[in-house]
C-alpha atoms as a PDB file:
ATOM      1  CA  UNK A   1      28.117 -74.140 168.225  1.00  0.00           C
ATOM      2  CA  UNK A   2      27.765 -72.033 165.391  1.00  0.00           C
ATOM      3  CA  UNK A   3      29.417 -74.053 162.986  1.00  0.00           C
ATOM      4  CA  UNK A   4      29.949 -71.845 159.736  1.00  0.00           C
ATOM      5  CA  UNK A   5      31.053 -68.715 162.240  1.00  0.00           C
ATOM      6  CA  UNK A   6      33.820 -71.222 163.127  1.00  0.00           C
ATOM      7  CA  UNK A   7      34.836 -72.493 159.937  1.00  0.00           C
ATOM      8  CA  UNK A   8      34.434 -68.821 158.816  1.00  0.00           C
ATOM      9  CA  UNK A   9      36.482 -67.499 161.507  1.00  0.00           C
ATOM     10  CA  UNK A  10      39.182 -70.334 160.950  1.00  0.00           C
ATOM     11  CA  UNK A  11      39.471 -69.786 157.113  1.00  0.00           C
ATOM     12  CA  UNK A  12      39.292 -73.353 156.283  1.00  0.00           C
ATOM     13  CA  UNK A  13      38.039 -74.911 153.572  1.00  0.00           C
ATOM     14  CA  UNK A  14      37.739 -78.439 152.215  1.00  0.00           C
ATOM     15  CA  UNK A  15      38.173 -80.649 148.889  1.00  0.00           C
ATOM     16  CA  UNK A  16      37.982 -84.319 148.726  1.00  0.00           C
ATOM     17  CA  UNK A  17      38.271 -87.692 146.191  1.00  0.00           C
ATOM     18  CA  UNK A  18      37.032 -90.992 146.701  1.00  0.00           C
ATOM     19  CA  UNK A  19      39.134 -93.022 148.785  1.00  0.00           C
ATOM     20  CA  UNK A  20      39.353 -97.496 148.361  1.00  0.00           C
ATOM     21  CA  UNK A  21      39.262 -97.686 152.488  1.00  0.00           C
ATOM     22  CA  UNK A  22      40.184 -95.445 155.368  1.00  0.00           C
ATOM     23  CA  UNK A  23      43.396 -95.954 157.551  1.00  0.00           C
ATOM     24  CA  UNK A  24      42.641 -93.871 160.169  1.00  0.00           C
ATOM     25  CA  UNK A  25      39.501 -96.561 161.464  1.00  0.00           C
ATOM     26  CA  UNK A  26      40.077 -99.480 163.215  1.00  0.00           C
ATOM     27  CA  UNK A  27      40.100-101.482 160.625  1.00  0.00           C
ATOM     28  CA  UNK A  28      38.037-104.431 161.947  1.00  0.00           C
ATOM     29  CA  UNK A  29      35.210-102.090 163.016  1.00  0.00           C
ATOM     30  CA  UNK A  30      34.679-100.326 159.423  1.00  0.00           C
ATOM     31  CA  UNK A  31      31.362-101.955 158.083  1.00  0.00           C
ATOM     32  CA  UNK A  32      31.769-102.998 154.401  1.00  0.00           C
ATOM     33  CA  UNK A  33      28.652-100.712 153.102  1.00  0.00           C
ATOM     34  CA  UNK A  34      30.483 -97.689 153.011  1.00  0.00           C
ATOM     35  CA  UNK A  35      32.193 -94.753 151.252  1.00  0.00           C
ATOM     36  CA  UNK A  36      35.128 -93.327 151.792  1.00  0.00           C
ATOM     37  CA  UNK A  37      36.680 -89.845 151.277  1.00  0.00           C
ATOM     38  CA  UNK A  38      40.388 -88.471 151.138  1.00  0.00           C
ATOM     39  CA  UNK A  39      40.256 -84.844 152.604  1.00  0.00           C
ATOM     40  CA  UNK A  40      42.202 -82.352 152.745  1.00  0.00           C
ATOM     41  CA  UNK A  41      41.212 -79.117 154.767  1.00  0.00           C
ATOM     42  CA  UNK A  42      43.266 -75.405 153.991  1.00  0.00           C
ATOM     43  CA  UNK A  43      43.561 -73.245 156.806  1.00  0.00           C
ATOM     44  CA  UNK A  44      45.391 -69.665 157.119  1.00  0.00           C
ATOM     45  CA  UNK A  45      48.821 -71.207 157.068  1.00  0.00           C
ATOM     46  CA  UNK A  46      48.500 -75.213 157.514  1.00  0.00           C
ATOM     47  CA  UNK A  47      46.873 -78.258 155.563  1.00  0.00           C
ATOM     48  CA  UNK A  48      46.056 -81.407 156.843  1.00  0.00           C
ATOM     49  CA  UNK A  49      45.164 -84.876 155.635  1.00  0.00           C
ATOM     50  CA  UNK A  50      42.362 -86.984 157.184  1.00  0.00           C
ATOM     51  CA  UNK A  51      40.024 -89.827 155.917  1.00  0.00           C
ATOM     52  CA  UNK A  52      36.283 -89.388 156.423  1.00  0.00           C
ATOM     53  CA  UNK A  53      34.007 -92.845 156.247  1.00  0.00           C
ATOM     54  CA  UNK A  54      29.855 -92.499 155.472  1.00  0.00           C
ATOM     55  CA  UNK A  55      27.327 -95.338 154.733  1.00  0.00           C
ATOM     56  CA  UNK A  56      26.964 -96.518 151.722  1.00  0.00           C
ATOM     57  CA  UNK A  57      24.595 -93.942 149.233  1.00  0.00           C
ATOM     58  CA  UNK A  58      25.187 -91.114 151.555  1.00  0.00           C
ATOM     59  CA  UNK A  59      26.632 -87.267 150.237  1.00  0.00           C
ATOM     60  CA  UNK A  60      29.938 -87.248 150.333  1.00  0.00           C
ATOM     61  CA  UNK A  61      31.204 -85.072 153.908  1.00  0.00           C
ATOM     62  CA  UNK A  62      30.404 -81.516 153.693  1.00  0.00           C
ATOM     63  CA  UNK A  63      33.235 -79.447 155.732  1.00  0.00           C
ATOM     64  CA  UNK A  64      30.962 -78.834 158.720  1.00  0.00           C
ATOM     65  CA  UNK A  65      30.331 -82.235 159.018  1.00  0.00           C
ATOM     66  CA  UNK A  66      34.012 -82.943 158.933  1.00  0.00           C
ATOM     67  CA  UNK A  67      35.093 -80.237 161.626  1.00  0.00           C
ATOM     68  CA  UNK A  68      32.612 -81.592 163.732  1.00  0.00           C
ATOM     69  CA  UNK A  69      34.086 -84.961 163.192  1.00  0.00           C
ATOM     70  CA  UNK A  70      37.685 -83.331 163.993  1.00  0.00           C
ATOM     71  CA  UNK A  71      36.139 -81.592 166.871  1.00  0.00           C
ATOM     72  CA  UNK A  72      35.022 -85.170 168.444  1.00  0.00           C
ATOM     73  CA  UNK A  73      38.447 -87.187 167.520  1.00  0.00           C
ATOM     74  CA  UNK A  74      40.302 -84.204 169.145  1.00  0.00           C
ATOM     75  CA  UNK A  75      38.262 -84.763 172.287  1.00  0.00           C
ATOM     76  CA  UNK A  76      38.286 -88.349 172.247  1.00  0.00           C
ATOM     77  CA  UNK A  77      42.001 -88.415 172.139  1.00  0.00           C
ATOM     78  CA  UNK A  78      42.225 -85.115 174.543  1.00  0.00           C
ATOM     79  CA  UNK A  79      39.996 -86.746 176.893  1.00  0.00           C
ATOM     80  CA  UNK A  80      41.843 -90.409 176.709  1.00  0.00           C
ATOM     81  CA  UNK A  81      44.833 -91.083 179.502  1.00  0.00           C
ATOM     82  CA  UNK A  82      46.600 -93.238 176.529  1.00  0.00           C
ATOM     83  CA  UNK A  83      45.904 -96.250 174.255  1.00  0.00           C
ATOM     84  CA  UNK A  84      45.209 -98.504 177.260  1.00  0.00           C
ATOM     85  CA  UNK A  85      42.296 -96.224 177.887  1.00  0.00           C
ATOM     86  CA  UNK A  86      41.102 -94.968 174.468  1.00  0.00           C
ATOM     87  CA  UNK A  87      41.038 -98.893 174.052  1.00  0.00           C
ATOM     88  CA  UNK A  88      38.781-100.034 176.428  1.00  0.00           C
ATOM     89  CA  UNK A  89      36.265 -97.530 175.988  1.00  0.00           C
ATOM     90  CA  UNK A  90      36.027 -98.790 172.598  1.00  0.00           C
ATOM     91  CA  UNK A  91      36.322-102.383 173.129  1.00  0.00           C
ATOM     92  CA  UNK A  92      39.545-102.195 171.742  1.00  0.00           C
ATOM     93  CA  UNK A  93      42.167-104.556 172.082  1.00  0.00           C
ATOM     94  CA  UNK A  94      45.295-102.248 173.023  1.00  0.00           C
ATOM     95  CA  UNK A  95      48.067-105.013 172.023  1.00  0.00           C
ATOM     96  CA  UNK A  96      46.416-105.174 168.334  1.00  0.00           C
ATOM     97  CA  UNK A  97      48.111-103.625 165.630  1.00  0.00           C
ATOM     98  CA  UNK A  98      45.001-102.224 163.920  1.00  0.00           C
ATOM     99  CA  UNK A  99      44.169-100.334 167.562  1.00  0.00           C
ATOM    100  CA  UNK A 100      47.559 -98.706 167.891  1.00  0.00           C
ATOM    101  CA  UNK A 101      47.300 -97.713 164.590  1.00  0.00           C
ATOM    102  CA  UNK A 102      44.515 -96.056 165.165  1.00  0.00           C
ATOM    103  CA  UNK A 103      45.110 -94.788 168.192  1.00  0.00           C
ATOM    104  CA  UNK A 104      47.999 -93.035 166.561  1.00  0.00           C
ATOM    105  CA  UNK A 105      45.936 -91.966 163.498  1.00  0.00           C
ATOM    106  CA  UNK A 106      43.974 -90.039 165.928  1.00  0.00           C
ATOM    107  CA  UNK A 107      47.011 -88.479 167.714  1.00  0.00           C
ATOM    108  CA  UNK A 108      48.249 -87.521 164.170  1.00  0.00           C
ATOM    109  CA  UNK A 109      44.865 -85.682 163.559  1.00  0.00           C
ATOM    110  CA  UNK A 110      44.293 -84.035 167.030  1.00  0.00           C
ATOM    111  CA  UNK A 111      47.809 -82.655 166.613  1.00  0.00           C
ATOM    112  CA  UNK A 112      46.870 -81.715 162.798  1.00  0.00           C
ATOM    113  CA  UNK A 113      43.889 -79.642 164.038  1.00  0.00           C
ATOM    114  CA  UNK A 114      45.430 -77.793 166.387  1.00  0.00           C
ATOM    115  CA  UNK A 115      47.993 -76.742 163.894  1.00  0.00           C
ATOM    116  CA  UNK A 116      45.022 -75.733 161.598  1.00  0.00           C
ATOM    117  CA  UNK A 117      43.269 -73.860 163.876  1.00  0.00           C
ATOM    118  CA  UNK A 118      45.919 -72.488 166.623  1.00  0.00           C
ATOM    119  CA  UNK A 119      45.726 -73.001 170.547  1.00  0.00           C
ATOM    120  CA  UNK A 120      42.044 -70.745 170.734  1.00  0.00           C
ATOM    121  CA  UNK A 121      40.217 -72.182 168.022  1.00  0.00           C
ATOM    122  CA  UNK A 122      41.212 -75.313 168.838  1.00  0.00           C
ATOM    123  CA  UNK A 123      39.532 -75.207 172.320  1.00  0.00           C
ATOM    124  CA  UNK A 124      36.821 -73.688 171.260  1.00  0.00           C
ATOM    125  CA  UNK A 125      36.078 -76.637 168.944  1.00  0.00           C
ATOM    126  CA  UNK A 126      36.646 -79.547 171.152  1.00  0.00           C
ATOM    127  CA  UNK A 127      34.996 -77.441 174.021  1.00  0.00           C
ATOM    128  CA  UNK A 128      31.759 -76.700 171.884  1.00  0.00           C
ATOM    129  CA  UNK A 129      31.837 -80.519 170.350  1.00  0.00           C
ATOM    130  CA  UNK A 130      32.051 -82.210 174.073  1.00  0.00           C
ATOM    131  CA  UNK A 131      28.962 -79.954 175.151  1.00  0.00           C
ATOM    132  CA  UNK A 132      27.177 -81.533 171.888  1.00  0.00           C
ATOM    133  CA  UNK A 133      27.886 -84.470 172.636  1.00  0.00           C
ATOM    134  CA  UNK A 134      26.822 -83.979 176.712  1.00  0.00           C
ATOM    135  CA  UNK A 135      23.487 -83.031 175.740  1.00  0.00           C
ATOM    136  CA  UNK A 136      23.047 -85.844 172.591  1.00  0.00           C
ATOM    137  CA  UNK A 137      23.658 -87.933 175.617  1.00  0.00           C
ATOM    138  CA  UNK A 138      21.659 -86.706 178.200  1.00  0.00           C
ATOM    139  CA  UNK A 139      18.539 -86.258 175.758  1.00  0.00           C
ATOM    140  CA  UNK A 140      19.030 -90.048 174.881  1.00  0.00           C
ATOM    141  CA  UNK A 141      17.899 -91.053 178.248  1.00  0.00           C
ATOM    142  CA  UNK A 142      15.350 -88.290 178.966  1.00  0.00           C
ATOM    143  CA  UNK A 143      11.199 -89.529 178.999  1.00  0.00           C
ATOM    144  CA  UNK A 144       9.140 -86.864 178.225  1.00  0.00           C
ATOM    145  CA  UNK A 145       6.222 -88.628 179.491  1.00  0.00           C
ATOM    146  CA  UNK A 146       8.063 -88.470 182.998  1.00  0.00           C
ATOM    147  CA  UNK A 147       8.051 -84.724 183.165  1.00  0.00           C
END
């Protein structure tokens, strides 16, 4: 995907502050080295809020590294038949309040996207960010010496 053409095409842009955690994790899964970032993306007509999380000494999230991240919530939640689900994949459990939390902090951003972006965009991103993620996947288990 052709990242700036999107964001280009999208008229988004991004600021961001330093943030003391991030709500939108789980919050027993955030490791304690890290940083993390209020942001707030502009579109044509919308604005949303999300929380970004890097390691410790890392830049701070650059706006193509946060619509990818958007991309890959919106297809993890898109792609999930409800908490029960989303849960287990994650080794979640669904009864805890930090999962539903953010199960719903991930419903609140998918639906925050899509307002950003409108109905094409929006499946353009998540289609574009699952075929990423296909091949990241299948070239994890590929052996060039096998070939």
């Amino acid at each position: 995907m052709d990242i700036e053409s999107f964001i280009s095409r999208a008229k988004i842009s991004m600021e961001y502050e330093r943030s003391e955690d991030n709500p939108d994790l789980h919050q027993s899964h955030i490791p304690d080295n890290c940083d993390h970032y209020k942001c707030i993306l502009r579109g044509r007509t919308h604005e949303m809020e999300f929380h970004f999380t890097c390691l410790h000494g890392e830049d701070p999230p650059e706006l193509k590294d946060a619509i990818r991240y958007l991309g890959s919530v919106a297809s993890e939640y898109e792609d999930s038949d409800g908490i029960a689900e989303w849960a287990n994949e994650y080794g979640f459990d669904p009864g805890h309040i930090d999962t539903r939390d953010a199960f719903q902090a991930i419903a609140r951003i998918t639906s925050d996207v899509w307002r950003l972006v409108g109905d094409k965009l929006y499946e353009e991103l998540r289609d574009a960010i699952e075929i990423e993620q296909a091949v990241e996947m299948a070239w994890v288990g590929f052996d060039p010496t096998r070939h």
